[in-house]
Each structure stands twice: as C-alpha cells, then as structure tokens.
PDB file of N, CA and C in Angstrom:
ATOM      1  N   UNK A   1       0.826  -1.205   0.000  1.00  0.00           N
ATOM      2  CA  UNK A   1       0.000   0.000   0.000  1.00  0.00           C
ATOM      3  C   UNK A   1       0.859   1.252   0.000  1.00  0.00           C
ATOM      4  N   UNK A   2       0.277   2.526  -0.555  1.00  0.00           N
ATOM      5  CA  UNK A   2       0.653   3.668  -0.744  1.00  0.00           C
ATOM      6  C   UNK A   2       1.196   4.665   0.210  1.00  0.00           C
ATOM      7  N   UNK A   3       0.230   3.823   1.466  1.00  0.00           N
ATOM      8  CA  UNK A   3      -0.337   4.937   2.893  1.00  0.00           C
ATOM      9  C   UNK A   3       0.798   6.264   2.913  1.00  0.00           C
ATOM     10  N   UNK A   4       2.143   5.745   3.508  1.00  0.00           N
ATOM     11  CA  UNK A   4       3.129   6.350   3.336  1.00  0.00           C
ATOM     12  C   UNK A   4       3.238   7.847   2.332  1.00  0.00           C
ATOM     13  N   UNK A   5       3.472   7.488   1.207  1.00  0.00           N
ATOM     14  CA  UNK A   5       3.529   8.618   0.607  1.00  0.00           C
ATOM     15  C   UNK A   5       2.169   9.584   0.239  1.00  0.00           C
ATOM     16  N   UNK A   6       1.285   8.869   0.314  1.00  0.00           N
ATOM     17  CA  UNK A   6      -0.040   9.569   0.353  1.00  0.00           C
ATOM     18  C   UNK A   6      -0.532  10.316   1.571  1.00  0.00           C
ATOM     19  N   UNK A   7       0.318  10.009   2.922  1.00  0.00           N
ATOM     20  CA  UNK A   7       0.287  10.686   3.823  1.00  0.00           C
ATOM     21  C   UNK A   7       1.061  11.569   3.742  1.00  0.00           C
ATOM     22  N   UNK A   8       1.983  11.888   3.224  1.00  0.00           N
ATOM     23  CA  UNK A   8       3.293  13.154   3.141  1.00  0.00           C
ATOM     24  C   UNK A   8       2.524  13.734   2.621  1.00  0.00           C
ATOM     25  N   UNK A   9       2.487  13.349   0.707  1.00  0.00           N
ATOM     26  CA  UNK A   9       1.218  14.179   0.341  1.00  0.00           C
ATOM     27  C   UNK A   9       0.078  15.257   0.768  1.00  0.00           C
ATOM     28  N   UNK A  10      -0.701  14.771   1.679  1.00  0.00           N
ATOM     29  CA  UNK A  10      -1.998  14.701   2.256  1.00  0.00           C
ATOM     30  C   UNK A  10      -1.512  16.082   3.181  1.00  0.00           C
ATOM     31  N   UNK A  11      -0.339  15.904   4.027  1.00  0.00           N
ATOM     32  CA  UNK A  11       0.232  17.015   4.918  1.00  0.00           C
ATOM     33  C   UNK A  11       0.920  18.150   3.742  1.00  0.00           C
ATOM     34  N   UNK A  12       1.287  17.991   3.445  1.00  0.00           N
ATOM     35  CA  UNK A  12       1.696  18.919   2.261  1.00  0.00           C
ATOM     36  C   UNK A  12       0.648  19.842   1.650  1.00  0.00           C
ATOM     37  N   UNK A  13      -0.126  19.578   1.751  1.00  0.00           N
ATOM     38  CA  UNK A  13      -1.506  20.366   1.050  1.00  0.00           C
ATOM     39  C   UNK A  13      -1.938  21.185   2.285  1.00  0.00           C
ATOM     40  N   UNK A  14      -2.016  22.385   1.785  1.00  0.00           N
ATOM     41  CA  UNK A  14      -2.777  23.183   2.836  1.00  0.00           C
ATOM     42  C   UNK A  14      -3.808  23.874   1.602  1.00  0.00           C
ATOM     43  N   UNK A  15      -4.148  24.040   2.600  1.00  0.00           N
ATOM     44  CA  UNK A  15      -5.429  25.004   1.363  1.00  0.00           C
ATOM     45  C   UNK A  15      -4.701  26.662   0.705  1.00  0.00           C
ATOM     46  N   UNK A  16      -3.778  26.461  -0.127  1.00  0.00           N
ATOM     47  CA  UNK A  16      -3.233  27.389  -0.164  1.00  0.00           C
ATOM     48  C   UNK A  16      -3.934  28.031  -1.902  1.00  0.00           C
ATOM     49  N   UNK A  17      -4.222  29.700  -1.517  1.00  0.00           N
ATOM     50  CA  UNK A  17      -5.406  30.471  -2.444  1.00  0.00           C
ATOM     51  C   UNK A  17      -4.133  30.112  -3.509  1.00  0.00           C
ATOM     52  N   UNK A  18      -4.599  31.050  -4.762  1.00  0.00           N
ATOM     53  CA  UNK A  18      -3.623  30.647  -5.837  1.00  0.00           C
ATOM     54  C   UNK A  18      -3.331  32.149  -5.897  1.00  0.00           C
ATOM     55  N   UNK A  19      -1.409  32.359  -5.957  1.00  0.00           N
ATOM     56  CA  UNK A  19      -0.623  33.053  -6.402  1.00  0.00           C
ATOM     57  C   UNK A  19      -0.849  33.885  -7.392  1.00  0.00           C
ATOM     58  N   UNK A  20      -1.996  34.362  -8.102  1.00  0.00           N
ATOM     59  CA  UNK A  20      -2.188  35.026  -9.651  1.00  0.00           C
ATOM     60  C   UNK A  20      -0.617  35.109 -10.089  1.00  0.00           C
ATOM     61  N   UNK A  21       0.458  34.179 -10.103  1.00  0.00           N
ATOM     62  CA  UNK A  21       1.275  34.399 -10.887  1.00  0.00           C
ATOM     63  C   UNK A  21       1.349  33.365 -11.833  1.00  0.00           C
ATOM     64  N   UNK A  22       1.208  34.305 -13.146  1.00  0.00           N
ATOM     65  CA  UNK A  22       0.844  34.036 -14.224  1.00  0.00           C
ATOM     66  C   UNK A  22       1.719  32.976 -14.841  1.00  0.00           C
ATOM     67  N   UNK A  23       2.918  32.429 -14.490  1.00  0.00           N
ATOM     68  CA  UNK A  23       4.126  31.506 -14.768  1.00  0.00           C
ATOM     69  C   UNK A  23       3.549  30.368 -13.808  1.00  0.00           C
ATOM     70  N   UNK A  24       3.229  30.692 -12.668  1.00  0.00           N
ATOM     71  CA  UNK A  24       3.088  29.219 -11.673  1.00  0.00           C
ATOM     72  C   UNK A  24       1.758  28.919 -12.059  1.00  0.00           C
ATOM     73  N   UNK A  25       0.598  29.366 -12.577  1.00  0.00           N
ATOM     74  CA  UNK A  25      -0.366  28.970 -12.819  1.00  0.00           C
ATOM     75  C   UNK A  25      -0.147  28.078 -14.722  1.00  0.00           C
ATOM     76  N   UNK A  26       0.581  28.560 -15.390  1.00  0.00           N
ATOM     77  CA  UNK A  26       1.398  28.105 -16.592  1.00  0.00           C
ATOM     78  C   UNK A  26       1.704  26.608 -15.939  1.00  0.00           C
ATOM     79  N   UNK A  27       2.533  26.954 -15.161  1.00  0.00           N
ATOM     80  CA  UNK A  27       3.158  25.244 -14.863  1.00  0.00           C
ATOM     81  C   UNK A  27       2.232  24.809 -14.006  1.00  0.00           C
ATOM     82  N   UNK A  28       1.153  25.087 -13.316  1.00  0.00           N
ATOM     83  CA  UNK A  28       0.305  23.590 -12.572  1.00  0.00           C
ATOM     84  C   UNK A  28      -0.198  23.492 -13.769  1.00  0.00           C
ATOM     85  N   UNK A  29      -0.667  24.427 -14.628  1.00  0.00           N
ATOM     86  CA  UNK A  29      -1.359  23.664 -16.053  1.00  0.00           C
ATOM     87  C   UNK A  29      -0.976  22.848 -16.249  1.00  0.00           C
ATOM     88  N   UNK A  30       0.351  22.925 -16.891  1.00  0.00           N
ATOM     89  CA  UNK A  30       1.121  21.623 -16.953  1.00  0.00           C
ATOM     90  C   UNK A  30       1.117  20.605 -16.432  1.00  0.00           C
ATOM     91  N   UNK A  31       1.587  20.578 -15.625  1.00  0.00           N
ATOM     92  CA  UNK A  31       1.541  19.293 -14.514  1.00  0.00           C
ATOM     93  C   UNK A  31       0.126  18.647 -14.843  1.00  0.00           C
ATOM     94  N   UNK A  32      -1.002  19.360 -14.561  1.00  0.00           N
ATOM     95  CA  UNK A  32      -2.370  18.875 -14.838  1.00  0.00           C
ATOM     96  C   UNK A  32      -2.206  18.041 -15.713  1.00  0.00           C
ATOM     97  N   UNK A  33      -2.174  18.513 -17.265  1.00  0.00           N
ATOM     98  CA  UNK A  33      -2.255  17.660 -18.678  1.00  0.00           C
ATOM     99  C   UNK A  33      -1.711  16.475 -18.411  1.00  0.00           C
ATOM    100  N   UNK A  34       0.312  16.743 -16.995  1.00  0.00           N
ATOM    101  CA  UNK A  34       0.760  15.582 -17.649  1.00  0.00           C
ATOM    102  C   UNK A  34       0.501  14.452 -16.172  1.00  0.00           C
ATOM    103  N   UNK A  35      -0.428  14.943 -15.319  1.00  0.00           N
ATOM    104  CA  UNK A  35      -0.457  13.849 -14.316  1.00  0.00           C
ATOM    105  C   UNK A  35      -2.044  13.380 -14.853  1.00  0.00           C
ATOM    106  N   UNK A  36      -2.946  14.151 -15.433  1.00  0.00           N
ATOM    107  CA  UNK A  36      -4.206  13.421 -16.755  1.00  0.00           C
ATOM    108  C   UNK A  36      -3.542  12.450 -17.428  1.00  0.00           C
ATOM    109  N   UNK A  37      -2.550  12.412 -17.761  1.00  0.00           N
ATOM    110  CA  UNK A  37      -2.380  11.662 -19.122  1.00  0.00           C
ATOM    111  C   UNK A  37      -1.654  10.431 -17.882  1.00  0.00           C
ATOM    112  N   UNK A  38      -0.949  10.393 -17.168  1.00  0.00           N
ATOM    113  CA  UNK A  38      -0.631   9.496 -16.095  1.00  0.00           C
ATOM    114  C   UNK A  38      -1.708   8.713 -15.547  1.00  0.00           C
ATOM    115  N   UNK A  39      -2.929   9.234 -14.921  1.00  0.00           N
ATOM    116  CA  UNK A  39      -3.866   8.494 -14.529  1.00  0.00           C
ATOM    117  C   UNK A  39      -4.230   7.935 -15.409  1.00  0.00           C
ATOM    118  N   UNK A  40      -4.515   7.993 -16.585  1.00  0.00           N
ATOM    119  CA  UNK A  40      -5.666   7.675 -17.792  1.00  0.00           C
ATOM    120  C   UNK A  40      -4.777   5.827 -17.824  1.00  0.00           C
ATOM    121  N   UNK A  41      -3.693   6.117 -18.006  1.00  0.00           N
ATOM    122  CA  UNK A  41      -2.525   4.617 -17.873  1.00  0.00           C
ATOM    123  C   UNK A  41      -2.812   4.129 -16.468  1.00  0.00           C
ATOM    124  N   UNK A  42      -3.444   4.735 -15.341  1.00  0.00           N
ATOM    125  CA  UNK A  42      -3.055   3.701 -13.843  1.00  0.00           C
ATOM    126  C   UNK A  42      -4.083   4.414 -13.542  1.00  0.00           C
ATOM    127  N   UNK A  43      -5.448   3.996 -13.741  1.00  0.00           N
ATOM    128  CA  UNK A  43      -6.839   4.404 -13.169  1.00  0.00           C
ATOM    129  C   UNK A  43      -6.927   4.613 -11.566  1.00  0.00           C
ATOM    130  N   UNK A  44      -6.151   3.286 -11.149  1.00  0.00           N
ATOM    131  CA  UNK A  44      -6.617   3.473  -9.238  1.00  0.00           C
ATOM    132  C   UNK A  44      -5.767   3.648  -8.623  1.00  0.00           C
ATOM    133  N   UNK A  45      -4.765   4.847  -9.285  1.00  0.00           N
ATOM    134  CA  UNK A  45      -3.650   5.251  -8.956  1.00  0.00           C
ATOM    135  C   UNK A  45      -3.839   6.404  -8.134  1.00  0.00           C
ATOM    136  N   UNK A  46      -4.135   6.674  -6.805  1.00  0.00           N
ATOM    137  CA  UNK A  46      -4.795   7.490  -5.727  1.00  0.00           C
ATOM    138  C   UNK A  46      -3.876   8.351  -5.753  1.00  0.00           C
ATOM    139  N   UNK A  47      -2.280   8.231  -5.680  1.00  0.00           N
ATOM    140  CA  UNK A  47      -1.090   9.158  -5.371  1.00  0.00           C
ATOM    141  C   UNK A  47      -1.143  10.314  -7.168  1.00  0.00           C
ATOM    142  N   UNK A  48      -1.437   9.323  -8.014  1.00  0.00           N
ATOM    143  CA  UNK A  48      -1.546  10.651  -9.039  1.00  0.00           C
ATOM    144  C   UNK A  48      -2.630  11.483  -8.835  1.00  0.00           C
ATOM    145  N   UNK A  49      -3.744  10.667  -8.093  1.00  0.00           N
ATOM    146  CA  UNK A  49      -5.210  11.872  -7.994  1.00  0.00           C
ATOM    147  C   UNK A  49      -5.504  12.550  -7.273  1.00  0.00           C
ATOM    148  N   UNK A  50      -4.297  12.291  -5.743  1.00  0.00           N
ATOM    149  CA  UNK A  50      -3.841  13.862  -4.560  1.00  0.00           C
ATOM    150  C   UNK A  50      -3.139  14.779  -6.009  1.00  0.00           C
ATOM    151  N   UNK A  51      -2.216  14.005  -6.282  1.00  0.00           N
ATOM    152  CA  UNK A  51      -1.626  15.359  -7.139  1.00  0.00           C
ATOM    153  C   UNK A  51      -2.151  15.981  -7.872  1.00  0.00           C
ATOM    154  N   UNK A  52      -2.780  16.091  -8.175  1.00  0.00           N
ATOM    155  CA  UNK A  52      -3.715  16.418  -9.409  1.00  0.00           C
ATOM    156  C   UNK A  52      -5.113  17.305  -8.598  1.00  0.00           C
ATOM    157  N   UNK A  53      -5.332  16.977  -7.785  1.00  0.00           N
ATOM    158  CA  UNK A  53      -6.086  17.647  -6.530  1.00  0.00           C
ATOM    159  C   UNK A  53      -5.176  18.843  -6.210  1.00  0.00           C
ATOM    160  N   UNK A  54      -4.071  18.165  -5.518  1.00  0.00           N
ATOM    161  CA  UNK A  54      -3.051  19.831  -5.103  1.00  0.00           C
ATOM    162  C   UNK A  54      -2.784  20.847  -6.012  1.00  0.00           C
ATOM    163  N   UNK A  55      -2.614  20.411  -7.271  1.00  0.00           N
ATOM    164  CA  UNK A  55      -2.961  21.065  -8.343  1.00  0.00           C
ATOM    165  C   UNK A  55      -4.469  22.452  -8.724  1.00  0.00           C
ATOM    166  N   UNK A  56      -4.973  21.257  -8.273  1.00  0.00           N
ATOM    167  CA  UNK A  56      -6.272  21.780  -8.662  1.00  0.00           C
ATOM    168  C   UNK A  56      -6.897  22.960  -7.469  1.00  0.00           C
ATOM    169  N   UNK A  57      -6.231  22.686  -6.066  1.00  0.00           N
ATOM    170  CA  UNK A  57      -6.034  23.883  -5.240  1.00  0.00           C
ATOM    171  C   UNK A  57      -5.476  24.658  -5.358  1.00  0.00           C
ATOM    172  N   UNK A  58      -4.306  24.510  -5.728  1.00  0.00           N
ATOM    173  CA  UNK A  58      -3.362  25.800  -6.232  1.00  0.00           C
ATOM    174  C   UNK A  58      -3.848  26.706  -7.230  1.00  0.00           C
ATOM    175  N   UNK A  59      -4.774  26.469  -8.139  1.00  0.00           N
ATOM    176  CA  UNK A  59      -5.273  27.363  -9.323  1.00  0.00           C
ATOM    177  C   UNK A  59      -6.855  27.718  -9.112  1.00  0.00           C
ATOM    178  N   UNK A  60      -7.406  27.010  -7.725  1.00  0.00           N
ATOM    179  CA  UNK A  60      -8.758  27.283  -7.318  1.00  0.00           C
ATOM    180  C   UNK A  60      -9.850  26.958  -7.933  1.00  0.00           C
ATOM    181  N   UNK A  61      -9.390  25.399  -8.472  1.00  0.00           N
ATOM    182  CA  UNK A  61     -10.896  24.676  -9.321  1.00  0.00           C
ATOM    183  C   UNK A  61     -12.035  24.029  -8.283  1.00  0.00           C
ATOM    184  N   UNK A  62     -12.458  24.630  -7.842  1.00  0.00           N
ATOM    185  CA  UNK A  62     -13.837  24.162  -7.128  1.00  0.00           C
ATOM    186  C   UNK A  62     -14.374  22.928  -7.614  1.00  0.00           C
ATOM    187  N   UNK A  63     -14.865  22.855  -8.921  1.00  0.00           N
ATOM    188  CA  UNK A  63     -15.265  21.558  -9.612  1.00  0.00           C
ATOM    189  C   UNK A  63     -14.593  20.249  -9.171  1.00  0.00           C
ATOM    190  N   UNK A  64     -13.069  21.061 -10.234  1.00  0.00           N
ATOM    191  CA  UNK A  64     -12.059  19.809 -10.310  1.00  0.00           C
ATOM    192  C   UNK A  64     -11.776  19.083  -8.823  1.00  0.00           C
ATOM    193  N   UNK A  65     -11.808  20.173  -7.790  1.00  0.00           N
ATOM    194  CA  UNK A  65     -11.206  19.779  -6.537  1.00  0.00           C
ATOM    195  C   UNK A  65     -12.079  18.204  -6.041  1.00  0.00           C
ATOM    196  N   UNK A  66     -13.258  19.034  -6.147  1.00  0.00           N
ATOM    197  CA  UNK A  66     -14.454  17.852  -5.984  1.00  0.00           C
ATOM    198  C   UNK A  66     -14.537  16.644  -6.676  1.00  0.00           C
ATOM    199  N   UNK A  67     -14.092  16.707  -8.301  1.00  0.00           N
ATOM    200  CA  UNK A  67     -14.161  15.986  -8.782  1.00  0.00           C
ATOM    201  C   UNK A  67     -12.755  14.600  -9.028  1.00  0.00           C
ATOM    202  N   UNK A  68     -11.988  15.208  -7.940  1.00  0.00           N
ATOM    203  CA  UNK A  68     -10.491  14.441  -7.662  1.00  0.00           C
ATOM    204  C   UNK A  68     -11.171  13.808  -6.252  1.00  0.00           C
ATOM    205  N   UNK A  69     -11.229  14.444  -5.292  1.00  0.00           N
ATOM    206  CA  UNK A  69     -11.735  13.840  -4.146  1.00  0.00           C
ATOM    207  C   UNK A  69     -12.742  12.843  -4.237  1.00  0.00           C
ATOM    208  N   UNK A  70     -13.603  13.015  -5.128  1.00  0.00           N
ATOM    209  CA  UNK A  70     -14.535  12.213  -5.431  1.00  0.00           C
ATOM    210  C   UNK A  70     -13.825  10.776  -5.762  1.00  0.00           C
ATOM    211  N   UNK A  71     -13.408  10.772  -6.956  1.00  0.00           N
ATOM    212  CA  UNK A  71     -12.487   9.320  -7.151  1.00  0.00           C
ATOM    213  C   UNK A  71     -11.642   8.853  -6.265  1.00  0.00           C
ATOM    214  N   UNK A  72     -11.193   9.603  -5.372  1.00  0.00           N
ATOM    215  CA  UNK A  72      -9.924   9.188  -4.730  1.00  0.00           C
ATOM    216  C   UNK A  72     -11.254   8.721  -3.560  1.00  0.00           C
ATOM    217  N   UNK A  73     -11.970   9.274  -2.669  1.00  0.00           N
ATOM    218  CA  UNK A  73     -12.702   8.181  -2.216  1.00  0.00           C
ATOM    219  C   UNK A  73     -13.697   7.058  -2.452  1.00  0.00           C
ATOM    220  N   UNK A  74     -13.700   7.166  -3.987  1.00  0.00           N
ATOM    221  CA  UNK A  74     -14.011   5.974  -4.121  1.00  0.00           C
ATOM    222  C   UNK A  74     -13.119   4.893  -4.394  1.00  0.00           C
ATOM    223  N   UNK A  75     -12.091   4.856  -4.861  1.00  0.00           N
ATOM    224  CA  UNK A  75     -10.677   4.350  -4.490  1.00  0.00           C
ATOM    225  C   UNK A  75     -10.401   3.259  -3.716  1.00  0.00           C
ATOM    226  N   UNK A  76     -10.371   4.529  -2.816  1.00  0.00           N
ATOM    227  CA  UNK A  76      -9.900   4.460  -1.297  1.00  0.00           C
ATOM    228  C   UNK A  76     -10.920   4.699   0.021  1.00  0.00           C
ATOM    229  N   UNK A  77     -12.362   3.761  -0.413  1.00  0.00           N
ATOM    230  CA  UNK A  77     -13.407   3.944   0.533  1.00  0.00           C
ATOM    231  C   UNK A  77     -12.943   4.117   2.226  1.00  0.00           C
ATOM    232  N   UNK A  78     -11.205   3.757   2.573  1.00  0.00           N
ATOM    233  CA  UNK A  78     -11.489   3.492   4.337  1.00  0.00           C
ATOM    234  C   UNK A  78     -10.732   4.832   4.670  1.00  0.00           C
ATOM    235  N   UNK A  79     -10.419   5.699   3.371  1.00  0.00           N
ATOM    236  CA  UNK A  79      -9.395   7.075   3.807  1.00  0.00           C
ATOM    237  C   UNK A  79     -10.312   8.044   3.976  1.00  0.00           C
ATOM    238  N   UNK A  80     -10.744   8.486   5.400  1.00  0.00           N
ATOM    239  CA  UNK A  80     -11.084   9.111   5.950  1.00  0.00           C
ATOM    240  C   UNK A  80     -10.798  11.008   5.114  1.00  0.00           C
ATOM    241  N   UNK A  81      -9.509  11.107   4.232  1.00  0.00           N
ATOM    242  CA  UNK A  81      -9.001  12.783   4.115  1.00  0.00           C
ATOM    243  C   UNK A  81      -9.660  13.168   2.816  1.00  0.00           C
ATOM    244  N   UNK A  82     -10.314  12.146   1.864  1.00  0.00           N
ATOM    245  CA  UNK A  82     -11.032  13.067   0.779  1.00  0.00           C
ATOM    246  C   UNK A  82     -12.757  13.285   1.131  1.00  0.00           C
ATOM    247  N   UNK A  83     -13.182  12.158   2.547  1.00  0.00           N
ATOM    248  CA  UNK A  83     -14.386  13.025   2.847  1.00  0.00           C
ATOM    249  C   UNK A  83     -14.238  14.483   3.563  1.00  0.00           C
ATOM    250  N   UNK A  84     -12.880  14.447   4.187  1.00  0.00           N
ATOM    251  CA  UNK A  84     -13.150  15.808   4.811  1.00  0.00           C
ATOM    252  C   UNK A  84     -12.627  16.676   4.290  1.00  0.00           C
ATOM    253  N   UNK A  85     -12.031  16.279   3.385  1.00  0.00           N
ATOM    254  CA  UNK A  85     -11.616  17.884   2.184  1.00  0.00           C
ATOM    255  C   UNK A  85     -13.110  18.088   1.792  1.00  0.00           C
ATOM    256  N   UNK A  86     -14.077  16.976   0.925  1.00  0.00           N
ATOM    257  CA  UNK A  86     -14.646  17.380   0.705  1.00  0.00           C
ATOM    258  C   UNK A  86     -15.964  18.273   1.398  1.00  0.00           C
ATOM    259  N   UNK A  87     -15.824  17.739   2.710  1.00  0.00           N
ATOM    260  CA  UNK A  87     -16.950  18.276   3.979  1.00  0.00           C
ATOM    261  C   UNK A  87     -16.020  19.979   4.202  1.00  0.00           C
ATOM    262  N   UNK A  88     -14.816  20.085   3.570  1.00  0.00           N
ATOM    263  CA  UNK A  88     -14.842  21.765   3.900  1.00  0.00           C
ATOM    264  C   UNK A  88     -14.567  22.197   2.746  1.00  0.00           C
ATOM    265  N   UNK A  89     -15.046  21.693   1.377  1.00  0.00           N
ATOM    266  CA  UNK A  89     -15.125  22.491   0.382  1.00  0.00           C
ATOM    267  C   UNK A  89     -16.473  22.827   0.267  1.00  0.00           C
ATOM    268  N   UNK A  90     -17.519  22.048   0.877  1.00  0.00           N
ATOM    269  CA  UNK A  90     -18.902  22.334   0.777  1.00  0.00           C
ATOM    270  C   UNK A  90     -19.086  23.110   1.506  1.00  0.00           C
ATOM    271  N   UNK A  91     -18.831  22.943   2.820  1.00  0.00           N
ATOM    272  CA  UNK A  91     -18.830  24.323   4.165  1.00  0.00           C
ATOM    273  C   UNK A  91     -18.220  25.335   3.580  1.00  0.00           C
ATOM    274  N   UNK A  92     -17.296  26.032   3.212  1.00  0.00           N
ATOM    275  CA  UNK A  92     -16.074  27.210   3.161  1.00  0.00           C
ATOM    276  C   UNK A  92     -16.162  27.823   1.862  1.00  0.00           C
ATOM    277  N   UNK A  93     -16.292  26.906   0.753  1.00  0.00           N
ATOM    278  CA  UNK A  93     -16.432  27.667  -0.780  1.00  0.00           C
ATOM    279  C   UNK A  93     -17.704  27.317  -1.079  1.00  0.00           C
ATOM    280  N   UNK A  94     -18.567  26.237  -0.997  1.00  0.00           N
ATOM    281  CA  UNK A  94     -19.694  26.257  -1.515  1.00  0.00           C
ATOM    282  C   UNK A  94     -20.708  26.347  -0.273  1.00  0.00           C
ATOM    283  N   UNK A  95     -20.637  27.391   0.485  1.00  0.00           N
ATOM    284  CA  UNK A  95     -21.923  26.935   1.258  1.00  0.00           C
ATOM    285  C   UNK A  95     -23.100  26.349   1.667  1.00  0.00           C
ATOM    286  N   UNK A  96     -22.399  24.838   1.495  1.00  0.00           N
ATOM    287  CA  UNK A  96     -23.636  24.180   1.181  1.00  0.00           C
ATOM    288  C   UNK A  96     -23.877  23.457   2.249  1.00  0.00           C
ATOM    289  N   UNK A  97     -24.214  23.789   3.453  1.00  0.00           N
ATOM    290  CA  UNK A  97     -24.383  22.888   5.169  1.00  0.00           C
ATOM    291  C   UNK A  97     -24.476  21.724   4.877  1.00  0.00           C
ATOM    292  N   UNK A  98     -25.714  21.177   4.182  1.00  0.00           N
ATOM    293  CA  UNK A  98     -26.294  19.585   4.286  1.00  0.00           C
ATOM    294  C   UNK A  98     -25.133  18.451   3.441  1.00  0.00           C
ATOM    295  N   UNK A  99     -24.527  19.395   2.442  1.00  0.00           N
ATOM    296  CA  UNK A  99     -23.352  18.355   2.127  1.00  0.00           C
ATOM    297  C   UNK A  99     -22.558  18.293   2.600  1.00  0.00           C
ATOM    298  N   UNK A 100     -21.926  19.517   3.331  1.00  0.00           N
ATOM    299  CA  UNK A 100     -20.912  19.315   4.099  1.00  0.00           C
ATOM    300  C   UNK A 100     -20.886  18.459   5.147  1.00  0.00           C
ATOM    301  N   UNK A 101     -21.945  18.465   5.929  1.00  0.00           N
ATOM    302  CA  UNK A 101     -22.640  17.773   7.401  1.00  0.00           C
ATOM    303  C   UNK A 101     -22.210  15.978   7.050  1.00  0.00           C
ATOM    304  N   UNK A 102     -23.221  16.014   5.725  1.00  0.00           N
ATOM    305  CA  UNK A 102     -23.202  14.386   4.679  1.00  0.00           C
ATOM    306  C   UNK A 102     -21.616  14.055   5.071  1.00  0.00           C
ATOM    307  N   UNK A 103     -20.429  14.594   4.406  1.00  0.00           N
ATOM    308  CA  UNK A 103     -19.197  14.317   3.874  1.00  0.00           C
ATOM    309  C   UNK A 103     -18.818  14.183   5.444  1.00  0.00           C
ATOM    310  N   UNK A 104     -18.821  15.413   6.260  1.00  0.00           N
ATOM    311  CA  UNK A 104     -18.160  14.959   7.788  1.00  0.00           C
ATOM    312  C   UNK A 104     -18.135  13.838   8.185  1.00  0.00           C
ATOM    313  N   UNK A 105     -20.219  13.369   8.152  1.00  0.00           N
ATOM    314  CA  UNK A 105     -20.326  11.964   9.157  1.00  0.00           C
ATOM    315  C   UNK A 105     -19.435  11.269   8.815  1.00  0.00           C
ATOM    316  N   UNK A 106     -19.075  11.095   7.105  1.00  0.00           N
ATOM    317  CA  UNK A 106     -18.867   9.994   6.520  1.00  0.00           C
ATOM    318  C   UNK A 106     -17.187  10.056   7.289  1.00  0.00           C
ATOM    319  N   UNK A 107     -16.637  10.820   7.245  1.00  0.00           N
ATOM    320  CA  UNK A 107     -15.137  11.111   7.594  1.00  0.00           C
ATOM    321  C   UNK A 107     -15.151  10.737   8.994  1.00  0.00           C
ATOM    322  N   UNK A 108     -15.727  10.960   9.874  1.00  0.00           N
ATOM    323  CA  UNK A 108     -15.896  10.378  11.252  1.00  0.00           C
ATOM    324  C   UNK A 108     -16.364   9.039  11.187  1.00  0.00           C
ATOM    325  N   UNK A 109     -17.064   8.767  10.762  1.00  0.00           N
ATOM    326  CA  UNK A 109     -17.232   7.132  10.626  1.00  0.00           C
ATOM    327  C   UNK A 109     -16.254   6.397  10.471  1.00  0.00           C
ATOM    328  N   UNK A 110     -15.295   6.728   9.541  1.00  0.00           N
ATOM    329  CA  UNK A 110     -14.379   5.934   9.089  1.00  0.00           C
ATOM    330  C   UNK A 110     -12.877   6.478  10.457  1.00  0.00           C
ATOM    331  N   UNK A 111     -12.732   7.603  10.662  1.00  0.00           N
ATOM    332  CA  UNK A 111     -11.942   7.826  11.867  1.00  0.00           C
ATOM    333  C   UNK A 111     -12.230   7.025  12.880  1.00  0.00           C
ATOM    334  N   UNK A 112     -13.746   7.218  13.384  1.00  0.00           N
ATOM    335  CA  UNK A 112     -14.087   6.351  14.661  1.00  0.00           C
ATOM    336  C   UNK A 112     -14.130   4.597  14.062  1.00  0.00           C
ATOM    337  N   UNK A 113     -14.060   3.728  13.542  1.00  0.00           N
ATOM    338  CA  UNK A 113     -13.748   3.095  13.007  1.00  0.00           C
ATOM    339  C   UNK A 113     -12.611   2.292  13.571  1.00  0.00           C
ATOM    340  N   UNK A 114     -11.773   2.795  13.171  1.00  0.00           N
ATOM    341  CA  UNK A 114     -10.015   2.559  13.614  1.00  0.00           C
ATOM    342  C   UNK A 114      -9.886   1.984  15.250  1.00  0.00           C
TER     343      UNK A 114
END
C-alpha cells in the first residue's frame, strides 16, 4: 500500500489560495495535462489523484477539486481525508451545510472506526 507517501502528500496540502502568478499557474497547467495523461494509464492510482487535486487547489478549481476527491474516495473507501476535504469544500467555498454535514459523518465514521 501507498499509505506512506499519500500521507506526506496529504500534509503537504494546505489550502493554499492561488498566487495570480501568471508563470506558476502556466506550470500547474502543466503538470495537470501531464499527471491526466498518467492516470488515464493507472486508473486506481490514488497518489496521481492527490496530485492532481493539489494542483487543482493551487489554481482554485472548485469543480475539479471535488471531482479528484470524489475518485480518490471511491478508491480508497477506508481514507477518511477526501471526505473531509470534501466536507470543507462544501462548508467554506460552496456553502452548502447539508453536504458538508453528509461528507463529515462519513469522515468520522471511518476515523471512529479505527
């Protein structure tokens, strides 16, 4: 298993806004296309779909963010960190209480669990 580096990963990410600099937003593009074209070869490859997530924070894709977390817990149904990214992207950028509330339990379930 991955755990290991998907946990460095995982700490590495802060919710950090995006830089409007116009060169670093150039290169997560990049990276994007070329960690897309990486997954598309290794579907349940979870460590390319944090990256590609951190990515997708760094340039402030709301969608995409969701739509990385999304796969990566389905993935990885017992990892507790893409329900609760996603329980504070619904709280914090999308104000959306009842999904956020949804995504928490689910993240505590699987914490209390252990």
């Amino acid at each position: 298993r991955q755990v290991g580096l998907l946990d460095k990963i995982k700490k590495s990410i802060v919710l950090k806004q995006s830089t409007s600099n116009p060169e670093s937003i150039k290169n997560t593009e990049n990276k994007i296309i070329q960690l897309k074209k990486q997954f598309e070869q290794n579907p349940d490859n979870c460590t390319i779909l944090t990256k590609l997530y951190t990515c997708y924070v760094e340039i402030s894709n709301t969608e995409k963010k969701i739509e990385c977390l999304k796969k990566i817990s389905t993935l990885s149904p017992g990892d507790f960190y893409p329900f609760q990214q996603l329980a504070d992207i619904y709280l914090n950028e999308l104000d959306d209480v009842p999904q956020a509330q949804l995504y928490q339990n689910r993240a505590n379930e699987i914490k209390n669990s252990f």
